[in-house]
Protein backbone atom coordinates (compact mmCIF):
# COMPACT_ATOMS: atom_id res chain seq x y z
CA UNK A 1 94.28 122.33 134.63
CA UNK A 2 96.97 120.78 132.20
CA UNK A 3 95.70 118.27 129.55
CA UNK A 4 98.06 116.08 131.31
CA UNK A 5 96.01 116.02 134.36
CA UNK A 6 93.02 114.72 132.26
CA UNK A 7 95.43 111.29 131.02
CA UNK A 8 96.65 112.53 127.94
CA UNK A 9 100.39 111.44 128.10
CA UNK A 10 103.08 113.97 126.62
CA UNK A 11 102.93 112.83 122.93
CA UNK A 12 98.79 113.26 124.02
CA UNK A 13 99.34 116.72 124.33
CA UNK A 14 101.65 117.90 121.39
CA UNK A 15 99.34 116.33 118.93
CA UNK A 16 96.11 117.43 120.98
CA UNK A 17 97.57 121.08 120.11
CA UNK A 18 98.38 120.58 116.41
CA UNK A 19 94.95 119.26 116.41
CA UNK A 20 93.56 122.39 118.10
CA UNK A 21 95.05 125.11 115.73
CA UNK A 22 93.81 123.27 112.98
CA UNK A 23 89.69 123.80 111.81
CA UNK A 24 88.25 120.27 110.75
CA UNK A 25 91.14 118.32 112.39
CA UNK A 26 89.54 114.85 113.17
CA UNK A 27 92.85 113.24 114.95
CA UNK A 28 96.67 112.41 114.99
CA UNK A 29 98.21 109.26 116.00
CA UNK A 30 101.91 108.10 116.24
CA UNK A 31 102.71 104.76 114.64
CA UNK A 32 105.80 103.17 114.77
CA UNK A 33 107.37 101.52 111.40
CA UNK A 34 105.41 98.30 112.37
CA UNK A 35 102.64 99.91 112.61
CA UNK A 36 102.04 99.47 116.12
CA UNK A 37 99.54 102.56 117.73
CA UNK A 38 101.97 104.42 120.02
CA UNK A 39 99.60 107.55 120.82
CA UNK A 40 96.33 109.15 119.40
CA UNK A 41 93.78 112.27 120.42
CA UNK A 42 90.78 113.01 118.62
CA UNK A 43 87.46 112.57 117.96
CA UNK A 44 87.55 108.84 116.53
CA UNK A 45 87.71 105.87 118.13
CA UNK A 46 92.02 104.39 118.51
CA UNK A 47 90.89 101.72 116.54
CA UNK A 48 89.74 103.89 113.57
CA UNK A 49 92.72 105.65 113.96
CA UNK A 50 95.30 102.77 113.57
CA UNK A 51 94.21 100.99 110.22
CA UNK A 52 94.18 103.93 108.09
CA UNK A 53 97.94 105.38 109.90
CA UNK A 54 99.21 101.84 109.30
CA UNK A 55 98.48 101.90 105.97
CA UNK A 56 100.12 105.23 105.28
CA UNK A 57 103.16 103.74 107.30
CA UNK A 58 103.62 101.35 104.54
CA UNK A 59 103.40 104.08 101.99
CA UNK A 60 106.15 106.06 103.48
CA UNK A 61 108.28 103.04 104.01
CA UNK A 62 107.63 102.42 100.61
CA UNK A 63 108.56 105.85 99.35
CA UNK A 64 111.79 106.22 101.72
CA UNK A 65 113.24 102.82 99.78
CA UNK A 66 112.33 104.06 96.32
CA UNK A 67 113.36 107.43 96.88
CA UNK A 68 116.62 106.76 98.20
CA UNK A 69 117.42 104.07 95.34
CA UNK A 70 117.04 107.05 93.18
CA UNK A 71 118.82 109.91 95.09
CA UNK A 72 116.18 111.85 96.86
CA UNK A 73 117.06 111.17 100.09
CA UNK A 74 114.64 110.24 103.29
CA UNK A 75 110.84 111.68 102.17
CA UNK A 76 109.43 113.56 105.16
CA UNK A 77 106.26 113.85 104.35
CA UNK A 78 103.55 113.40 102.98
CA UNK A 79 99.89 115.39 102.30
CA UNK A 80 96.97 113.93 100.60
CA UNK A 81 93.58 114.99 99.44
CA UNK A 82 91.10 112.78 99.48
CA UNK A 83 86.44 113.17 98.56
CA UNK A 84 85.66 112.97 102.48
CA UNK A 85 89.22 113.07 104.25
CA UNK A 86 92.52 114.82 103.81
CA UNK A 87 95.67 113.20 105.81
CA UNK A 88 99.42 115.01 106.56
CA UNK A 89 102.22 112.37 107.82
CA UNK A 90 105.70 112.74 108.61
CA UNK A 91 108.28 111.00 109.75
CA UNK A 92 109.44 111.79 113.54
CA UNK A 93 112.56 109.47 113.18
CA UNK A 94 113.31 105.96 111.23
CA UNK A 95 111.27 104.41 113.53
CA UNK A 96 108.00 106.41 114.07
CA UNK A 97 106.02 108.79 112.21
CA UNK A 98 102.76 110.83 113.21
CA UNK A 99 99.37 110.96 110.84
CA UNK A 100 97.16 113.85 110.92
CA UNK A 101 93.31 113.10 109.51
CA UNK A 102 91.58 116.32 108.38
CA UNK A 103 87.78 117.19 106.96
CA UNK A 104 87.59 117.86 103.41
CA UNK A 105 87.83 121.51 103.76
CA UNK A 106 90.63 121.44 105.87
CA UNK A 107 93.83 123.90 105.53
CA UNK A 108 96.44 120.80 104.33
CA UNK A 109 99.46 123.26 103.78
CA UNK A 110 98.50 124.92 107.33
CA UNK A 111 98.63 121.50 108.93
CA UNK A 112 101.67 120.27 107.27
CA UNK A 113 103.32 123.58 108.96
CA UNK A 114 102.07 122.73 112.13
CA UNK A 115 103.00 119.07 112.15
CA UNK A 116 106.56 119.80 110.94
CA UNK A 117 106.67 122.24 113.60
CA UNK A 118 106.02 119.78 116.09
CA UNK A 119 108.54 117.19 114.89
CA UNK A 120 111.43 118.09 117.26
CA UNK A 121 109.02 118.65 120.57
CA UNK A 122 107.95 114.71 119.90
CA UNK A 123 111.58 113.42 118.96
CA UNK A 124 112.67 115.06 122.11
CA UNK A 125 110.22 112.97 124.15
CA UNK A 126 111.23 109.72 122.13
């Protein structure tokens, strides 16, 4: 039986499976650039899931403007460490972006990988 078939909706699955390869993955949600909840698997609740994604929406928005003032280009992720959590995020297009929350012991670099991976599978289904 596909995860489908249990109501997960396509951008359900992809981040069900980056979730899956991943020990001490908590969840992944997709948030668009107003921080609107487009998708999320996991263990939490949506709700948990939405306050801390939006917030690390308005980091990256933050970082795309500064960084491009100053040359960089368009930052396409970002990894963080944290006491209790650890969070990947990258950007799927201009408009939406995908958070991954992790345990503290969590493989960060491995999970980057894995969410980069999945970039073009969920701007496909865009």
């Amino acid at each position: 039986m596909s995860q489908q078939e249990y109501g997960l909706s396509v951008f359900g699955e992809i981040l069900a499976g980056i979730i899956s390869e991943i020990p001490q993955a908590h969840s992944a949600i997709i948030v668009d650039y107003e921080c609107e909840m487009i998708d999320a698997v996991g263990n939490q609740a949506r709700l948990d899931l939405a306050l801390p994604a939006a917030h690390w929406g308005t980091l990256q928005l933050m970082l795309q403007r500064r960084f491009a003032e100053l040359g960089f280009g368009q930052a396409r992720s970002i990894e963080a460490r944290f006491g209790e959590h650890n969070i990947t995020l990258a950007a799927i297009s201009a408009e939406y972006f995908v958070v991954v929350l992790l345990g503290p012991l969590a493989n960060l670099a491995h999970a980057a990988y894995l969410l980069r991976r999945a970039l073009p599978r969920l701007l496909e289904q865009m």
